[in-house]
C-alpha atoms as a PDB file:
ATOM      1  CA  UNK A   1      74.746 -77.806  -1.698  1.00  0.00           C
ATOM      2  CA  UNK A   2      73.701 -75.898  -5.150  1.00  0.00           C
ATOM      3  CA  UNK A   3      73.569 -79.380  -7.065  1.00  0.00           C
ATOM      4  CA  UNK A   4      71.106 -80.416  -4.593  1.00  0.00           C
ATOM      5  CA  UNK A   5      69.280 -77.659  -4.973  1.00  0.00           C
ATOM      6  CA  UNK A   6      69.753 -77.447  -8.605  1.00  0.00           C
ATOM      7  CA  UNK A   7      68.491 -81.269  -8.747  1.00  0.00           C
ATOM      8  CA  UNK A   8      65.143 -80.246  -6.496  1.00  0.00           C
ATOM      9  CA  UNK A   9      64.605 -77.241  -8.313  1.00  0.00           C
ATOM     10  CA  UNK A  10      64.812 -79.030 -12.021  1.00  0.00           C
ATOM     11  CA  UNK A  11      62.625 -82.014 -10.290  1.00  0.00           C
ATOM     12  CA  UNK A  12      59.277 -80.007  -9.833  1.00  0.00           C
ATOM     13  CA  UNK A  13      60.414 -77.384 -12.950  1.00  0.00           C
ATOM     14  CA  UNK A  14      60.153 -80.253 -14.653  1.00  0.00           C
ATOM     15  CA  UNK A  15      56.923 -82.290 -13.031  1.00  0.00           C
ATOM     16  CA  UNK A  16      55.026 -78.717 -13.490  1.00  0.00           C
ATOM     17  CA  UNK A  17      55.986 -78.668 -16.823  1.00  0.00           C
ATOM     18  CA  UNK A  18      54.834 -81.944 -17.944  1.00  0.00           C
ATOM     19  CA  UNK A  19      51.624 -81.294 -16.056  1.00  0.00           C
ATOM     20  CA  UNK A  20      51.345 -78.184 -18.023  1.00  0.00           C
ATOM     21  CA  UNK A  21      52.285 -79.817 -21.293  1.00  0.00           C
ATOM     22  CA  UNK A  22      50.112 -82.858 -20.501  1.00  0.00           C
ATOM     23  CA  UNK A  23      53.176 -85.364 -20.265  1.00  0.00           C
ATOM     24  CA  UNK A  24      53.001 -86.418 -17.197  1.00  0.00           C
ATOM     25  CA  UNK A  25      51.756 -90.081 -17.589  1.00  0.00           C
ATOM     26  CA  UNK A  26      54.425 -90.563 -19.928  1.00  0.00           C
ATOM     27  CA  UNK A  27      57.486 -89.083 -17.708  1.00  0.00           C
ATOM     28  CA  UNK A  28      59.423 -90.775 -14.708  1.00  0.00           C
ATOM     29  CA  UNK A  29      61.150 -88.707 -11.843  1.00  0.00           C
ATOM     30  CA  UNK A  30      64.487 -88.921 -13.499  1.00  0.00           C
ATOM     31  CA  UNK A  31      63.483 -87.283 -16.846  1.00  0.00           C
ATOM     32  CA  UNK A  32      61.275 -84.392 -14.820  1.00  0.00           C
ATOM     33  CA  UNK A  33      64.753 -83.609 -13.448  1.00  0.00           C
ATOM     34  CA  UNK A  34      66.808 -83.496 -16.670  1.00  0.00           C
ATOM     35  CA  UNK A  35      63.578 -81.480 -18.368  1.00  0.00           C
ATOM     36  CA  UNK A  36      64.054 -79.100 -15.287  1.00  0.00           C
ATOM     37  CA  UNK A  37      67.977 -78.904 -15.263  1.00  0.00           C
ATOM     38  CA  UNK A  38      67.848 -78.239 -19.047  1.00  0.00           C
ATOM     39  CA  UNK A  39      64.706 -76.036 -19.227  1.00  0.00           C
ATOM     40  CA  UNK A  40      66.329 -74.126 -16.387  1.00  0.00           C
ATOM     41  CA  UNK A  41      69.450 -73.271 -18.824  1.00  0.00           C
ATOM     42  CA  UNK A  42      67.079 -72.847 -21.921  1.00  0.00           C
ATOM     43  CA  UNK A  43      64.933 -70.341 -19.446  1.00  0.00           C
ATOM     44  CA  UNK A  44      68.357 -68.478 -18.864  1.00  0.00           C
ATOM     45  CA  UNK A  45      69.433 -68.391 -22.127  1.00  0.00           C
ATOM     46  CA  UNK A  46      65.957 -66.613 -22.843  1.00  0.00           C
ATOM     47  CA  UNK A  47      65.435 -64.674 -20.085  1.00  0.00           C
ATOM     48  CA  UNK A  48      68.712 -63.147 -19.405  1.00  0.00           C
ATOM     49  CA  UNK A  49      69.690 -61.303 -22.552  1.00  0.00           C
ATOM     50  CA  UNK A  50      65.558 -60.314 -22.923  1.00  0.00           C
ATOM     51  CA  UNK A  51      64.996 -59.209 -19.525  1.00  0.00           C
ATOM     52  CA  UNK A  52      67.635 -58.967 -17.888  1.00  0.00           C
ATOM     53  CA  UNK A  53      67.070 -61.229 -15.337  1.00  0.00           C
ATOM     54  CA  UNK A  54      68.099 -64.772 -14.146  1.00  0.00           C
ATOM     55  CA  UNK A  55      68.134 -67.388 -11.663  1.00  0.00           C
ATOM     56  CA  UNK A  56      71.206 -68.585  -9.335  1.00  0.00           C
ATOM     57  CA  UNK A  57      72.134 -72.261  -8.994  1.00  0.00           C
ATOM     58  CA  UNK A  58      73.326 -71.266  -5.146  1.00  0.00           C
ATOM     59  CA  UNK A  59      70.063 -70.041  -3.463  1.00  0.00           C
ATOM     60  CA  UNK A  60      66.485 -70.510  -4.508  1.00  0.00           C
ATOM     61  CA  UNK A  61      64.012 -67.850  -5.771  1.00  0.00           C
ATOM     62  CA  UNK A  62      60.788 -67.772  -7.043  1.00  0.00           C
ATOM     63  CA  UNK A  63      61.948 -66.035 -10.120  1.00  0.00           C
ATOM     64  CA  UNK A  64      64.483 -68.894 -10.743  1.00  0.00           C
ATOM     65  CA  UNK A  65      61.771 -72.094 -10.514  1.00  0.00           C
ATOM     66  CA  UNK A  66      59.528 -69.962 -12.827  1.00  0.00           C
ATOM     67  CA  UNK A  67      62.514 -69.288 -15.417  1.00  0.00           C
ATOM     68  CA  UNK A  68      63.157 -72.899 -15.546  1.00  0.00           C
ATOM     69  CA  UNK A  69      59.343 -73.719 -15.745  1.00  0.00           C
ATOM     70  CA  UNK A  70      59.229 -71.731 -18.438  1.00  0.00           C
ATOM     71  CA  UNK A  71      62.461 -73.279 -20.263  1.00  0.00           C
ATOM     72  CA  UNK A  72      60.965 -76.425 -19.620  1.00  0.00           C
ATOM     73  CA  UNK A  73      57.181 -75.726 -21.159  1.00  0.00           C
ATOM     74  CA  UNK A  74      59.521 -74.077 -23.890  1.00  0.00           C
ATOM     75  CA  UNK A  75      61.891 -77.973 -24.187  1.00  0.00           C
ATOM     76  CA  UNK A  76      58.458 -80.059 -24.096  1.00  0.00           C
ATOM     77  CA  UNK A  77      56.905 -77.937 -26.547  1.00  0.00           C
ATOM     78  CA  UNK A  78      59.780 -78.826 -28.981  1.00  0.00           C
ATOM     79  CA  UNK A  79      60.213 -82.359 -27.533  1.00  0.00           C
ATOM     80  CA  UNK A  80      56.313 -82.352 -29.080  1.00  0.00           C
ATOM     81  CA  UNK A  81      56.721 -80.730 -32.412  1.00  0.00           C
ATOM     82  CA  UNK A  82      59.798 -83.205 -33.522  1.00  0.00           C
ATOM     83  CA  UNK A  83      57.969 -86.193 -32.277  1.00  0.00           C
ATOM     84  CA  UNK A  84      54.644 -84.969 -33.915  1.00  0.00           C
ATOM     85  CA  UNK A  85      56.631 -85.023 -37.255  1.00  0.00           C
ATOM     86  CA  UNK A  86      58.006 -88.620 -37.317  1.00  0.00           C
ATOM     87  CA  UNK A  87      54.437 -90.308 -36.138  1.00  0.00           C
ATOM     88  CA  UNK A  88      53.379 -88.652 -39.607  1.00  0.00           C
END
């Protein structure tokens, strides 16, 4: 039950993301999910040593989908800056 969850979390951690990054046109359902999933582990690797806090794979909470929203603004951000540099 915590992939599921894990999958439906990353899904809209990801879709908010690339509404918030202005990707969306260019993103499919599959890729919001892995830009969730791994935004969701970059957003841990941030947040727990800096805050102290972190989100659990096995139940949902609001601090968890805004951790990996975060991780995922923070992916897509870098996503932009490396493919900014080879169009130049």
């Amino acid at each position: 039950m915590g992939w599921i969850i894990a999958l439906i979390v990353g899904g809209i951690a990801g879709w908010l993301a690339s509404l918030v990054m202005n990707r969306d046109a260019s993103m499919g359902i599959f890729w919001n999910i892995v830009v969730g999933c791994v935004g969701s582990l970059i957003g841990n690797a941030i947040a727990g040593p800096l805050l102290g806090i972190g989100g659990s794979v096995q139940e949902f909470s609001l601090t968890g989908l805004i951790i990996a929203i975060v991780g995922a603004v923070v992916l897509l951000g870098i996503v932009n800056l490396i493919q900014r540099g080879r169009v130049r």
